[in-house]
Protein backbone atom coordinates (compact mmCIF):
# COMPACT_ATOMS: atom_id res chain seq x y z
CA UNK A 1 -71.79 -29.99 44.20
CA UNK A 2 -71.53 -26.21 44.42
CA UNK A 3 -68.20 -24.32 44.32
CA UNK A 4 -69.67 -21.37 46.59
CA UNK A 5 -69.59 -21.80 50.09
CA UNK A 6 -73.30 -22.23 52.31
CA UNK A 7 -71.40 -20.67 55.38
CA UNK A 8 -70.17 -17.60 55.52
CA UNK A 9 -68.37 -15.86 58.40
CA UNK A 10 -69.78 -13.10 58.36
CA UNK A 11 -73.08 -14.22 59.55
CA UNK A 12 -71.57 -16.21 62.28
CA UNK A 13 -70.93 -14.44 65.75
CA UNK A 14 -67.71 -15.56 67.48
CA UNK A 15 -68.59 -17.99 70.21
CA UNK A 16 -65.67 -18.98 72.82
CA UNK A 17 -64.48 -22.54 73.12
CA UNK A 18 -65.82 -24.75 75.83
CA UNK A 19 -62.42 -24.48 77.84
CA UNK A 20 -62.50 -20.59 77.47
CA UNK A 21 -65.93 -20.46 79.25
CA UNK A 22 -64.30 -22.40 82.00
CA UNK A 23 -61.22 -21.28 82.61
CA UNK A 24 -63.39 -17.97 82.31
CA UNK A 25 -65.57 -18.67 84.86
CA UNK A 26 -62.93 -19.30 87.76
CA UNK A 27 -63.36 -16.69 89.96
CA UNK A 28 -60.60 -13.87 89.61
CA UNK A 29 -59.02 -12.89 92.65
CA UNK A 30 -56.22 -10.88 93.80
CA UNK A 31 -53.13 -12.00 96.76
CA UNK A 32 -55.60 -11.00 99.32
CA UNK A 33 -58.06 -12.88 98.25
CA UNK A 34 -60.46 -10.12 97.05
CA UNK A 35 -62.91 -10.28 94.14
CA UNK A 36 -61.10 -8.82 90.45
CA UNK A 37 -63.22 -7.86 87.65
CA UNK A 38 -62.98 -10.88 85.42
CA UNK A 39 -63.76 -9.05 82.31
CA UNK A 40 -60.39 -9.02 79.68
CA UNK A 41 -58.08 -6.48 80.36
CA UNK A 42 -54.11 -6.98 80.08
CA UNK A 43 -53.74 -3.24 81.23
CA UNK A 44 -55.04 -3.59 84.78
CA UNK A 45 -52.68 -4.45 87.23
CA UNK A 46 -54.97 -6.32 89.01
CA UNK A 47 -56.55 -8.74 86.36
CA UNK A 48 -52.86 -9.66 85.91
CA UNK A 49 -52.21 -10.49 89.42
CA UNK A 50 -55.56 -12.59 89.34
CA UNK A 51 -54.59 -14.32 86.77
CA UNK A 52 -50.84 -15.40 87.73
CA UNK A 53 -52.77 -16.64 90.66
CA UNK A 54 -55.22 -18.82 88.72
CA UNK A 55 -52.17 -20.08 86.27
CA UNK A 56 -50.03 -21.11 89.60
CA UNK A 57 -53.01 -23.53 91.54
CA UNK A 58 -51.74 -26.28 89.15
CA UNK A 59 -48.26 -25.88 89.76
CA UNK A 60 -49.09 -25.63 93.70
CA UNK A 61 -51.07 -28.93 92.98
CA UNK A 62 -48.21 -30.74 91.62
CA UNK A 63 -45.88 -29.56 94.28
CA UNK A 64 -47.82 -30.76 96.65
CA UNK A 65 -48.28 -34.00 95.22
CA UNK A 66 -44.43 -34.62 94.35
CA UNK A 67 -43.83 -33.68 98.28
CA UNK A 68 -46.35 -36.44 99.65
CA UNK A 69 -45.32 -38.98 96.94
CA UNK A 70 -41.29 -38.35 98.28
CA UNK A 71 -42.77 -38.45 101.93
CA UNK A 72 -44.47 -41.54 100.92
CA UNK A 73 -41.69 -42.87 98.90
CA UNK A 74 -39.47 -42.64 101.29
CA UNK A 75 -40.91 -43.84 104.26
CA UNK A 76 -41.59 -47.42 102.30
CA UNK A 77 -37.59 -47.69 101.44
CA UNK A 78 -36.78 -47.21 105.07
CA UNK A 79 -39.18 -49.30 106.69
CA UNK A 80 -37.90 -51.67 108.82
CA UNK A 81 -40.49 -53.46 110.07
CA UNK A 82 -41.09 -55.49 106.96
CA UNK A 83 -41.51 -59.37 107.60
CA UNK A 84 -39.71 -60.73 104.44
CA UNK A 85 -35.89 -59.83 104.01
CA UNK A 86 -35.45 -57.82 100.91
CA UNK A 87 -32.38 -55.82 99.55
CA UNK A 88 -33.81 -51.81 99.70
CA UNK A 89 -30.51 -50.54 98.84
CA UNK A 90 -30.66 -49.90 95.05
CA UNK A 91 -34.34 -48.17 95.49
CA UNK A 92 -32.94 -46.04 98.27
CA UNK A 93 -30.09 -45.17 96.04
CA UNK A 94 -32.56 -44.27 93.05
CA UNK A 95 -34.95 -42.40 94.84
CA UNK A 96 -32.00 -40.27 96.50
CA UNK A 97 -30.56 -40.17 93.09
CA UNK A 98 -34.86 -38.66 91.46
CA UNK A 99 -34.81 -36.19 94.72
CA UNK A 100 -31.57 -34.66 93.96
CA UNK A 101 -32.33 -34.58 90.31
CA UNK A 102 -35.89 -33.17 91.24
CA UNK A 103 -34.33 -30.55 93.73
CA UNK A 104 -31.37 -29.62 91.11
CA UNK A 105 -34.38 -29.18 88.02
CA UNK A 106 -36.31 -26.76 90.19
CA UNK A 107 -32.78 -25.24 91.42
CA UNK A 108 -31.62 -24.60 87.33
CA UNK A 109 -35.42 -23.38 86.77
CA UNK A 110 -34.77 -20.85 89.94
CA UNK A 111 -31.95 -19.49 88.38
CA UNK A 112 -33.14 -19.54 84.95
CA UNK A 113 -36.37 -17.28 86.09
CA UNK A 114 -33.72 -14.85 87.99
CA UNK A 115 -31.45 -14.53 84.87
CA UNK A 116 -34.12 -13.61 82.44
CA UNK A 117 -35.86 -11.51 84.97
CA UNK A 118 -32.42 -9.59 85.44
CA UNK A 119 -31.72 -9.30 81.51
CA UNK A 120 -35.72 -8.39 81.10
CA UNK A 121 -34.52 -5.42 82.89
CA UNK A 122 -31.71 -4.39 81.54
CA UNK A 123 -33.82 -4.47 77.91
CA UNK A 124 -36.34 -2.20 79.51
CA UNK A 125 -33.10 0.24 80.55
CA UNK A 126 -31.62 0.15 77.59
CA UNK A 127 -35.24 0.37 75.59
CA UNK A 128 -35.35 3.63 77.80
CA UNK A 129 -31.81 4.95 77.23
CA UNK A 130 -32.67 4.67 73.35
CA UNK A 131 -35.94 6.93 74.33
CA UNK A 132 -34.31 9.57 76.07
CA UNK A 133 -31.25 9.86 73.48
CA UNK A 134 -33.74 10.09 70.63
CA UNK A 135 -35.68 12.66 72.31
CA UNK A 136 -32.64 14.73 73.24
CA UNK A 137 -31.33 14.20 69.61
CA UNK A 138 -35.20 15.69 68.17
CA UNK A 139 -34.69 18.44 71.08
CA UNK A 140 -31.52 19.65 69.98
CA UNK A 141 -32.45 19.56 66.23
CA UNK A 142 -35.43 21.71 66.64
CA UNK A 143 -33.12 23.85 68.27
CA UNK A 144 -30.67 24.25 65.86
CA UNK A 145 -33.34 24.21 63.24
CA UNK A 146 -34.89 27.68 65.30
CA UNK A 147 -31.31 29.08 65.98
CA UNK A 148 -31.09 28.78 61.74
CA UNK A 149 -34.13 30.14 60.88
CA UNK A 150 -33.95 32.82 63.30
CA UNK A 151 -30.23 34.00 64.14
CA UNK A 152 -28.43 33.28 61.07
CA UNK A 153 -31.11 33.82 58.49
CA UNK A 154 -31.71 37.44 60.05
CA UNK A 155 -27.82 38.07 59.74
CA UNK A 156 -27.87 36.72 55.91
CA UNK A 157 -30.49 39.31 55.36
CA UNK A 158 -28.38 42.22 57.08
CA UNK A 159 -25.39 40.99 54.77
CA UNK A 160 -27.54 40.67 51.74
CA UNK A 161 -28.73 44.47 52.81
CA UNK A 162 -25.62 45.69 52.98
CA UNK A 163 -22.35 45.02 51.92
CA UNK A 164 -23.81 42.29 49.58
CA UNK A 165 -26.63 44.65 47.88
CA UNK A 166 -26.60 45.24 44.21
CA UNK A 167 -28.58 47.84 42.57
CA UNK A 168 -31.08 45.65 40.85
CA UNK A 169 -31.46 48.40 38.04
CA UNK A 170 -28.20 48.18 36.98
CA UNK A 171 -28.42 43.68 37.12
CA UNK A 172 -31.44 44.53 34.94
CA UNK A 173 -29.77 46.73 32.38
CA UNK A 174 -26.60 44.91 32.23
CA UNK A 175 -29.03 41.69 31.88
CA UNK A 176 -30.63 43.76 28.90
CA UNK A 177 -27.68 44.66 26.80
CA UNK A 178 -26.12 41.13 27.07
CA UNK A 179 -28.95 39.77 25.83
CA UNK A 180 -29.32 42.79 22.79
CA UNK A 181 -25.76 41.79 22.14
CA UNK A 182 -26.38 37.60 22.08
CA UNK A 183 -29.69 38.47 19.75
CA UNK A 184 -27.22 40.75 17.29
CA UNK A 185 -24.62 38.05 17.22
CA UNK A 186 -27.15 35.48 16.37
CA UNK A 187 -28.77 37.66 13.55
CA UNK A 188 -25.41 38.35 12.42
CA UNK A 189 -24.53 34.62 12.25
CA UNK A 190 -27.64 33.44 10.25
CA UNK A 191 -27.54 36.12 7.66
CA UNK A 192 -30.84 37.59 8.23
């Protein structure tokens, strides 16, 4: 048995899953019904529409079929015509009690798709409120940043000009002597 590996990924080219070819080869179309460029691409408005369309058939398809079943469902409870005598009473009540149940699930799922739609947006406002605040902060510091190295570094240089200036023979000399006067001190203190 060999520890090394025959297959190597590398050599293999990606090949999309069975479902992926088929789900790919629905035809993309937009709300009015007009051909979309199927090819990938998340950043076109349009693929996006085409696709919400695709992903809501099913759930059209299931409607539909939960609407004919209730139709059907309860047209059986209250028929009348029936030849034997049975009690309908407790499947009226249930199927009542599934329709209200059905009617209150897609009710709460309503409300749930508003409420995250409505904080969605306030994210995206306060996402943007961050941006601008941040860009006004980096606005004002390169301001103050070109008011420093402008305005008050040109007035530092007109104090250090003026009243400020020392004579930088004089630093020298005095800088001279003190260290003549260190050196002698030293000396002095070794005994050379």
């Amino acid at each position: 048995m060999s520890l090394q590996h025959s297959h190597s990924q590398v050599d293999a080219a990606y090949e999309p899953t069975l479902w992926a070819k088929v789900f790919h080869s629905v035809p993309h179309v937009n709300i009015t019904f007009h051909g979309v460029d199927p090819r990938f691409n998340p950043s076109n408005e349009l693929y996006l529409e085409s696709l919400g369309i695709i992903a809501s058939v099913p759930a059209a398809w299931l409607i539909t079929t939960l609407v004919v079943l209730l139709i059907y469902l309860c047209t059986r409870c209250c028929d009348t015509k029936s030849s034997k005598k049975r009690k309908s009473r407790p499947m009226r009540c249930c199927l009542s009690f599934f329709s209200l149940v059905t009617c209150a699930a897609l009710a709460v799922g309503f409300l749930g798709n508003h409420v995250l739609h409505n904080g969605v947006e306030q994210f995206e406002r306060a996402t943007g409120n961050i941006n601008l605040i941040v860009d006004r902060s980096q606005k004002m510091a390169k301001r103050y940043n070109n008011v420093f190295n402008n305005d008050i570094t040109k007035n530092l240089h007109r104090l250090y000009d003026g009243p400020f200036q020392r004579d930088i023979r004089y630093v020298h000399e005095f800088n001279i002597r003190t260290f003549n006067r260190e050196y002698c001190v030293l000396h002095e203190s070794l005994g050379w």
